[in-house]
Protein backbone atom coordinates (compact mmCIF):
# COMPACT_ATOMS: atom_id res chain seq x y z
CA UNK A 1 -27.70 -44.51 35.41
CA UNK A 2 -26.91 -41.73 33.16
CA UNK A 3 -30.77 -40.26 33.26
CA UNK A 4 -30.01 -40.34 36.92
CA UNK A 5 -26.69 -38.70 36.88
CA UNK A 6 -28.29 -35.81 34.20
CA UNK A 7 -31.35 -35.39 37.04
CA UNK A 8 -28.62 -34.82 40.05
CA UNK A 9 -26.09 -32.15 37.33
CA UNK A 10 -29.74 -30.51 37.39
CA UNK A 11 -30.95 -30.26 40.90
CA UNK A 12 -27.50 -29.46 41.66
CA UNK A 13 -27.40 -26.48 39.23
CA UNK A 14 -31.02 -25.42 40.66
CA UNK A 15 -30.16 -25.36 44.26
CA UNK A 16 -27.23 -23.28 43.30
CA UNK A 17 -29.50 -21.18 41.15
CA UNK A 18 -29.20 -17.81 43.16
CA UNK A 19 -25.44 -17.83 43.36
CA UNK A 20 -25.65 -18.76 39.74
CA UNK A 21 -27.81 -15.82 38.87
CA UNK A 22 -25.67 -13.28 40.94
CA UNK A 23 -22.39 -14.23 39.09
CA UNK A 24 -23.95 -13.52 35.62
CA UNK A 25 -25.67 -10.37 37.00
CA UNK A 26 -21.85 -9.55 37.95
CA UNK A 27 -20.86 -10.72 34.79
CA UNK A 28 -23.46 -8.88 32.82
CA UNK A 29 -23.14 -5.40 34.93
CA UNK A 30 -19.21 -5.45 34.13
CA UNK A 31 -19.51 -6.27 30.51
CA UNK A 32 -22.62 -4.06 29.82
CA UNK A 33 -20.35 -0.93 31.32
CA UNK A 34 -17.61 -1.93 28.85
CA UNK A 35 -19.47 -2.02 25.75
CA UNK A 36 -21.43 0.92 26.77
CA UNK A 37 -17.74 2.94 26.56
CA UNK A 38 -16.55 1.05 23.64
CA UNK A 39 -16.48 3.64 20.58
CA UNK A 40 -18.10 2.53 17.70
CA UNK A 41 -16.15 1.40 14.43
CA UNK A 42 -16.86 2.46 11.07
CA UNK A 43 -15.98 0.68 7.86
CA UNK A 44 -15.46 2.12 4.54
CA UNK A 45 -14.38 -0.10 1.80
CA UNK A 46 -13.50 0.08 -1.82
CA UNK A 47 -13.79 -2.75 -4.57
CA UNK A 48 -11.57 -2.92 -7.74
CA UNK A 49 -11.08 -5.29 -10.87
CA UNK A 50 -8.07 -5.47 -12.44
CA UNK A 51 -7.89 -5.50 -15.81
CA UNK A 52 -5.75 -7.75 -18.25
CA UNK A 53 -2.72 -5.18 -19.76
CA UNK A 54 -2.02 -5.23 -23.44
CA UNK A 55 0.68 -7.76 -24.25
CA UNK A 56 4.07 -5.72 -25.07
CA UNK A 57 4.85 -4.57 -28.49
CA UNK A 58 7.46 -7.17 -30.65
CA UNK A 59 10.07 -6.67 -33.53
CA UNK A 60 11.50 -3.80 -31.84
CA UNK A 61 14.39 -2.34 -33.43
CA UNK A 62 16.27 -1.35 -30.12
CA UNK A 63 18.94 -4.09 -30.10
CA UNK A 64 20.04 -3.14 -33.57
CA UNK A 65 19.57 0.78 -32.44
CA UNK A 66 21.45 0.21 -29.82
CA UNK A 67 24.33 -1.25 -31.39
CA UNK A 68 24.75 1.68 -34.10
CA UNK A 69 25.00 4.22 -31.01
CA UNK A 70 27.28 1.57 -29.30
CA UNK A 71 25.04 1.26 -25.97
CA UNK A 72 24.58 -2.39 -24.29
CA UNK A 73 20.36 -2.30 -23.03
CA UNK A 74 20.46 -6.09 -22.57
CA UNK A 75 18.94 -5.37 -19.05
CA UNK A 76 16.10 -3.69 -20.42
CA UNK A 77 13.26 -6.49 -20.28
CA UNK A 78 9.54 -6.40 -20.17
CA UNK A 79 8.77 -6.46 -16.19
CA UNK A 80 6.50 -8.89 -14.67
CA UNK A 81 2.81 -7.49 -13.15
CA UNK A 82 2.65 -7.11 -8.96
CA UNK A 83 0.99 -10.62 -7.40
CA UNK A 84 -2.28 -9.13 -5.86
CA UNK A 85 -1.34 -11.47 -3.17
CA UNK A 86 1.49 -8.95 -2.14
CA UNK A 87 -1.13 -5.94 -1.75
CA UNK A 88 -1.52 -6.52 2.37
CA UNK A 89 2.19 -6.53 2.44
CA UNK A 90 2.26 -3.37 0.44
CA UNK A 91 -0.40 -1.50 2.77
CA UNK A 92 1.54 -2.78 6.18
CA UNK A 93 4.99 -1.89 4.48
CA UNK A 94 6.44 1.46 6.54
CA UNK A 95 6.90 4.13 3.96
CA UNK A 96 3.13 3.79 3.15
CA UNK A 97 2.11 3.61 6.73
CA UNK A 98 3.93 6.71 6.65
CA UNK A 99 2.64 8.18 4.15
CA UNK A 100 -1.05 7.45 4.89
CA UNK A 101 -0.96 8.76 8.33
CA UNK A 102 0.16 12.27 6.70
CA UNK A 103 -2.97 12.36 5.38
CA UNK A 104 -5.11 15.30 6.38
CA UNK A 105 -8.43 15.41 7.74
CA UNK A 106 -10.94 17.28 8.70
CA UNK A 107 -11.78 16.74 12.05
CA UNK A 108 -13.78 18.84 14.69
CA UNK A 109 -13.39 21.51 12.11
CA UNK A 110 -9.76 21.72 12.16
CA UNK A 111 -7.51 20.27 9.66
CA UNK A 112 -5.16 17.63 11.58
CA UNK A 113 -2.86 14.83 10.19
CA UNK A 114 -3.95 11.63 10.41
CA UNK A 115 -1.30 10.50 13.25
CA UNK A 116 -2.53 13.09 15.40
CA UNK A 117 -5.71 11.87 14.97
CA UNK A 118 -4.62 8.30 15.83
CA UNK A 119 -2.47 10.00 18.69
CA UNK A 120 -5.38 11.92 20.53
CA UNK A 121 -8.29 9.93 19.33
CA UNK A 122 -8.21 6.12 19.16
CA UNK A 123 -5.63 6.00 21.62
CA UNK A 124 -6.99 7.18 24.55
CA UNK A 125 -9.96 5.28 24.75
CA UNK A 126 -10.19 2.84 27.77
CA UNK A 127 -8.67 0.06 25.42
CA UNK A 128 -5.88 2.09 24.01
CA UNK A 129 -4.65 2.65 27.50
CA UNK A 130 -4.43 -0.75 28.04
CA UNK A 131 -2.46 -1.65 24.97
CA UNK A 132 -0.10 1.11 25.31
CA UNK A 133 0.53 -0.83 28.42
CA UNK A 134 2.62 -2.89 26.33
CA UNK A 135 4.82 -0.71 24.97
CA UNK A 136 6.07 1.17 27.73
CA UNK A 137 8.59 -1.34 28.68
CA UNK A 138 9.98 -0.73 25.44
CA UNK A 139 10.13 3.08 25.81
CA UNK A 140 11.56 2.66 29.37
CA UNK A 141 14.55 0.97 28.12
CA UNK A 142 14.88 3.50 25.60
CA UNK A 143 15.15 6.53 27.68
CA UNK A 144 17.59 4.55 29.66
CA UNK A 145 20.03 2.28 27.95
CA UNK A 146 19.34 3.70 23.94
CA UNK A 147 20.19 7.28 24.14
CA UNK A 148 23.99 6.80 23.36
CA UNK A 149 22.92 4.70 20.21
CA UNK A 150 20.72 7.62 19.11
CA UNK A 151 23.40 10.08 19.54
CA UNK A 152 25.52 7.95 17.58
CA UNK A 153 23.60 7.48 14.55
CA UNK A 154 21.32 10.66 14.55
CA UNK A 155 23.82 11.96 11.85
CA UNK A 156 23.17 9.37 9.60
CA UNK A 157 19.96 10.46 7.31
CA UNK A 158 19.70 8.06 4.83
CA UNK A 159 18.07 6.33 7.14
CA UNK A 160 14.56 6.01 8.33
CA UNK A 161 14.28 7.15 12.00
CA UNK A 162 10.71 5.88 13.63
CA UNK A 163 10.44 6.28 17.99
CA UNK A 164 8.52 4.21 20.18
CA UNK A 165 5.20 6.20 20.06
CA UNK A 166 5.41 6.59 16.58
CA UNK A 167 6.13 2.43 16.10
CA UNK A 168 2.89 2.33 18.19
CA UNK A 169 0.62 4.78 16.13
CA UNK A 170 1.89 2.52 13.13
CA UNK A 171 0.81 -0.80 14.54
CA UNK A 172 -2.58 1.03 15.62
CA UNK A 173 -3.03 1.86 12.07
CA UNK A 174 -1.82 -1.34 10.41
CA UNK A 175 -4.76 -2.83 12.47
CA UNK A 176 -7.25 -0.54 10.96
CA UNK A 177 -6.40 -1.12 7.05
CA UNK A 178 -6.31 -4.35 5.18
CA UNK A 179 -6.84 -5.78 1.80
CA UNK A 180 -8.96 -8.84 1.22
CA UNK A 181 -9.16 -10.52 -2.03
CA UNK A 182 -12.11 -12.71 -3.89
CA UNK A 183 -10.32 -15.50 -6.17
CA UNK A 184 -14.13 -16.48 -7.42
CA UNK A 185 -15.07 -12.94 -8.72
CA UNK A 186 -10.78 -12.02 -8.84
CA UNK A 187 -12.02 -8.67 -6.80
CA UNK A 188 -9.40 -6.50 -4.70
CA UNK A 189 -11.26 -5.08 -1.92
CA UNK A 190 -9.63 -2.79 0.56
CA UNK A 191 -10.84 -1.72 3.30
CA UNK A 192 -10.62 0.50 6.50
CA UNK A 193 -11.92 0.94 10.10
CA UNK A 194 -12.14 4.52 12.21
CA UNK A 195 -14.47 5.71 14.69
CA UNK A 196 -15.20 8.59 12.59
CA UNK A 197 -17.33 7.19 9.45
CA UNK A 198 -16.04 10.55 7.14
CA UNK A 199 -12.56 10.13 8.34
CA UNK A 200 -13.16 6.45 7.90
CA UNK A 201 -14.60 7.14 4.00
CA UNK A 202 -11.12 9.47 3.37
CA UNK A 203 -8.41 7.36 4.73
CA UNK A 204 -10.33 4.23 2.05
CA UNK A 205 -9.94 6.72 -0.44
CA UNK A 206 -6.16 7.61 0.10
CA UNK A 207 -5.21 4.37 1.18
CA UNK A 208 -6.74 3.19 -2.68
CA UNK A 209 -4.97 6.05 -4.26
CA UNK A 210 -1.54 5.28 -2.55
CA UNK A 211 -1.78 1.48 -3.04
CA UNK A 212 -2.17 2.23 -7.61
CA UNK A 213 0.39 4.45 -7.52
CA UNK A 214 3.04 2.16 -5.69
CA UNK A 215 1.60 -0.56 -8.01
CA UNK A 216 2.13 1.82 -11.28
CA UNK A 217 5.15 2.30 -10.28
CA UNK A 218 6.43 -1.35 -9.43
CA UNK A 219 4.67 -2.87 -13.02
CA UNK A 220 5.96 -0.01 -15.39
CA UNK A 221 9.43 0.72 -13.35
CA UNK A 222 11.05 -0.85 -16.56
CA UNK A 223 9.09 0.38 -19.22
CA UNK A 224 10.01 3.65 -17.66
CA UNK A 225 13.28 3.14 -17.67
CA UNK A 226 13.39 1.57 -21.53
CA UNK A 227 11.32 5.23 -22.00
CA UNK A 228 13.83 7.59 -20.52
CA UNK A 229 17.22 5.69 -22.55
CA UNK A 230 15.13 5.89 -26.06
CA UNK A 231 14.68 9.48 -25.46
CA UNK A 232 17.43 10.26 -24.14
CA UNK A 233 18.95 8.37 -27.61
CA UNK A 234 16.43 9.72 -29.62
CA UNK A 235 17.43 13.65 -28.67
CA UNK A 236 21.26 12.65 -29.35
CA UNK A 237 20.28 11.73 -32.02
CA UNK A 238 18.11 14.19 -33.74
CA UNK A 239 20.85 16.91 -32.35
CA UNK A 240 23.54 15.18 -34.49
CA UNK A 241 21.41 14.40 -37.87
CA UNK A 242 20.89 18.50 -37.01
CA UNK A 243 24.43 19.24 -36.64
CA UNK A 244 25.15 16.85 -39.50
CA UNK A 245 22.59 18.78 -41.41
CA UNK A 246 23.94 22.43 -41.10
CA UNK A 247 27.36 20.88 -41.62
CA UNK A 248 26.71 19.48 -45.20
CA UNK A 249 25.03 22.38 -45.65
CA UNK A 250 27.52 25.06 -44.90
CA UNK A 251 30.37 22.92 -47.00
CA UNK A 252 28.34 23.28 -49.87
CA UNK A 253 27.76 26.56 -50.21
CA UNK A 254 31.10 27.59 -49.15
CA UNK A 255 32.29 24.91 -52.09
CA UNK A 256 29.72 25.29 -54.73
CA UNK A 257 31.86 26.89 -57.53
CA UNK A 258 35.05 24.49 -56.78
CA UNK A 259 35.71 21.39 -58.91
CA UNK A 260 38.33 19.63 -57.06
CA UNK A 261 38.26 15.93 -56.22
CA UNK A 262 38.47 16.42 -52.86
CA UNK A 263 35.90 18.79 -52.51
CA UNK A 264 33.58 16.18 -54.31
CA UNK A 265 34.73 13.62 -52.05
CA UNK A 266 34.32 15.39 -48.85
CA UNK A 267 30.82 16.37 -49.80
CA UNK A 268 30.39 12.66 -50.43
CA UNK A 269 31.46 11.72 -47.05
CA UNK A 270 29.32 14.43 -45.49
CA UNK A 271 26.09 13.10 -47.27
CA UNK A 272 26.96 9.81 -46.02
CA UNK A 273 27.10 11.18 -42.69
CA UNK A 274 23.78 12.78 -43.06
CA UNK A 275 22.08 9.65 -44.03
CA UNK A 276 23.60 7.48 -41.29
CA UNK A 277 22.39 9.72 -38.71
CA UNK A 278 18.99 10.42 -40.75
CA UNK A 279 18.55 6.55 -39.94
CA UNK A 280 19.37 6.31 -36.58
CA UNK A 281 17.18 9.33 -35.75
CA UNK A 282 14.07 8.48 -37.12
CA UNK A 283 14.02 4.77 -36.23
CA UNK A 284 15.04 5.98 -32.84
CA UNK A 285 11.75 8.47 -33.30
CA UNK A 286 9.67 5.51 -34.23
CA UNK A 287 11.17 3.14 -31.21
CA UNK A 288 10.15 6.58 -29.20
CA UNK A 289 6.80 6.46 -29.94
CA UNK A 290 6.95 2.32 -29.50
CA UNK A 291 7.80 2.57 -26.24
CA UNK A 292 5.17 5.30 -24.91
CA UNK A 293 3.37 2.62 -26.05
CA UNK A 294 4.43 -0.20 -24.30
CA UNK A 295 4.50 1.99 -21.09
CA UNK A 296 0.77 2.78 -21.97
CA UNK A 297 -0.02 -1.16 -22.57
CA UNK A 298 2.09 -2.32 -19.41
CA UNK A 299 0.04 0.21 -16.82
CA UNK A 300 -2.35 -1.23 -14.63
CA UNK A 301 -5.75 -0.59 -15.13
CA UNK A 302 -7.91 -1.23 -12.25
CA UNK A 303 -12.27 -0.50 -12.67
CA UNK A 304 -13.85 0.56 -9.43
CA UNK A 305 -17.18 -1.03 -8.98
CA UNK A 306 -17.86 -0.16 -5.55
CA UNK A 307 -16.49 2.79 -4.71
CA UNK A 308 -15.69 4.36 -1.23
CA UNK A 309 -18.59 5.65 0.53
CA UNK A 310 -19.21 7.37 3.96
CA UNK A 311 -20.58 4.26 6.24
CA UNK A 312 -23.96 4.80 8.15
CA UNK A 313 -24.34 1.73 10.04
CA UNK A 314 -21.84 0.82 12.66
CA UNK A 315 -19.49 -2.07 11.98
CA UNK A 316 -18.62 -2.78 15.56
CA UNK A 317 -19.24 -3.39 18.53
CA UNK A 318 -22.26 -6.15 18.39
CA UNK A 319 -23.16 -5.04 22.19
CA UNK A 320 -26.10 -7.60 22.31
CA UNK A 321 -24.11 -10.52 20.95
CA UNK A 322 -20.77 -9.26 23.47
CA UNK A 323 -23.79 -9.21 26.51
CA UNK A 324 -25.30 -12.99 25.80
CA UNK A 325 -21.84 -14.55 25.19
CA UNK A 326 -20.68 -13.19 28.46
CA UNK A 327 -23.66 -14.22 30.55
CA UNK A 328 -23.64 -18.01 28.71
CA UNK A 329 -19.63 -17.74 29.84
CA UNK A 330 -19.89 -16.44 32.88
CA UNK A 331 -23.01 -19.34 33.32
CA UNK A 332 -20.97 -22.04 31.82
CA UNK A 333 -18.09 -21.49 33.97
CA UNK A 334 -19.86 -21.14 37.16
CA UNK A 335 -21.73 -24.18 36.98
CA UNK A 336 -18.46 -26.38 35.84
CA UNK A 337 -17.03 -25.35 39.44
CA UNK A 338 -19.85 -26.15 41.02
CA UNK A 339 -20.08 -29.33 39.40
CA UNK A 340 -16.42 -29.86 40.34
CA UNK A 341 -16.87 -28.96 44.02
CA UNK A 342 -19.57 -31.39 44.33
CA UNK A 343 -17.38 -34.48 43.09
CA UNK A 344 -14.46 -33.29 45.04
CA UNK A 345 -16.80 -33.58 48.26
């Protein structure tokens, strides 16, 4: 029975063969016109390892410091390293979206910025007509019912102000950059798609050079800080052993042919003085040099061992496989309805 019911699906399917045949030559005329004005897509890519910081220095004087110069740094603690797993929030975050796409470029042999390249460019292709589509409801009610917000809060600065087309060049770009991480290997790869290969190649290198320094600047943000309070302690302190200094100094020699008790004892206290601050400013000096340390040991060191270079070979679109997937489809689908028809009937 089944044989039998495989043997009528196919004499079916052949007896239908010329309708069959004209929907995927419909099919395959449609879809090869589409990939033939699809623009090509270029990948460049760049592949780090992190390395393993230094631990942090110990027996560090500061506490003790700190409590001779009567300053509380209890909140000054080592800071933790950046999860690599928060990289692709990093690189989608808005103020390096931002920054990225004032990159400039070189392109047609004029130097544009990176979001007019996006602008002109990538969006208006065929497909970036159709997804801008989407966004113009968004800008129509803007231009309508938003423009007495706006005028409200235009005065305000602190804030970041972003419109509708620039929200869209944004998301255009967030599509184009991502970061994709190896847990075998413990490789940080990033990586990013243009239809120009060389702008391709310099956005990849940017984009690297932007994501280290927000990540030096998250992992050492403390060590930084610890850095700038020891020397702003440690010039304090070297003015006053100075000014301690000159003042010993000068009360001696206006005093060095008196023999009064008092004179004696207020050259004592002025030595004292001078050795107090003597201590604090060169253990501050050495806690100085301990903490360029630390901020040395606590940066992150990352080795390139693929760097970015300028892609030859297309990474999209696979017109051939996009072609033989539509014309199985467009097969597939055909013959189900026919199939239905017939057991309807």
């Amino acid at each position: 029975m089944k044989e039998v019911s495989i043997n009528l699906l196919i004499q079916l399917i052949w007896n239908k063969r010329f309708s069959l045949l004209k929907t995927m030559g419909i099919a395959a005329s449609i879809t090869l016109v589409l990939v033939l004005i699809m623009p090509n897509e270029y990948v460049s890519k760049v592949v780090v390892i992190p390395e393993e910081s230094s631990s942090p220095l110990s027996g560090s004087n500061l506490s003790n410091l700190a409590s001779i110069a009567g300053v509380d740094i209890g909140g000054l603690a080592p800071s933790e390293s950046l999860s690599p797993e928060l990289y692709p929030k990093i690189i989608g975050s808005t103020p390096f979206v931002l920054k990225c796409l004032k990159t400039e470029i070189n392109y047609k042999n004029e130097k544009i910025f990176l979001r007019e390249y996006i602008e002109e460019e990538i969006r208006k292709t065929p497909f970036g007509y159709v997804k801008s589509l989407a966004y113009f409801p968004v800008r129509l009610k803007r231009e309508i019912f938003d423009k007495e917000i706006d005028n409200k809060s235009h005065s305000d600065t602190s804030l970041i102000r972003i419109s509708y087309s620039e929200l869209e060049i944004m998301d255009g770009f967030r599509e184009r950059i991502w970061v994709e991480m190896d847990e075998e290997t413990g490789t940080i790869g990033l990586f990013v798609e243009m239809q120009d290969p060389l702008i391709s190649a310099k956005i990849a290198k940017e984009g690297y050079k932007f994501l280290m320094e927000y990540i030096e600047v998250y992992t050492t943000a403390k060590e930084k800080r610890k850095l700038d309070f020891v020397s702003g302690q440690y010039e304090k302190a070297k003015k006053t052993y100075e000014s301690d200094q000159r003042e010993l100094a000068n009360y001696m020699l206006s005093n060095q042919n008196i023999r009064d008790p008092r004179v004696q004892m207020r050259q004592q206290e002025l030595e004292s003085k001078v050795n107090l601050s003597s201590e604090v400013y060169f253990q501050f000096a050495n806690e100085y040099q301990s903490s360029r340390i630390q901020l040395e040991n606590k940066t992150p060191v990352f080795t390139v061992i693929e760097p970015v270079v300028v892609p030859v070979e297309k990474a999209s679109p696979n017109r051939t496989l996009i072609l033989l997937l539509t014309v199985i489809c467009s097969f597939m689908v055909h013959a189900g309805i026919i199939v239905v028809k017939s057991i309807n009937d």
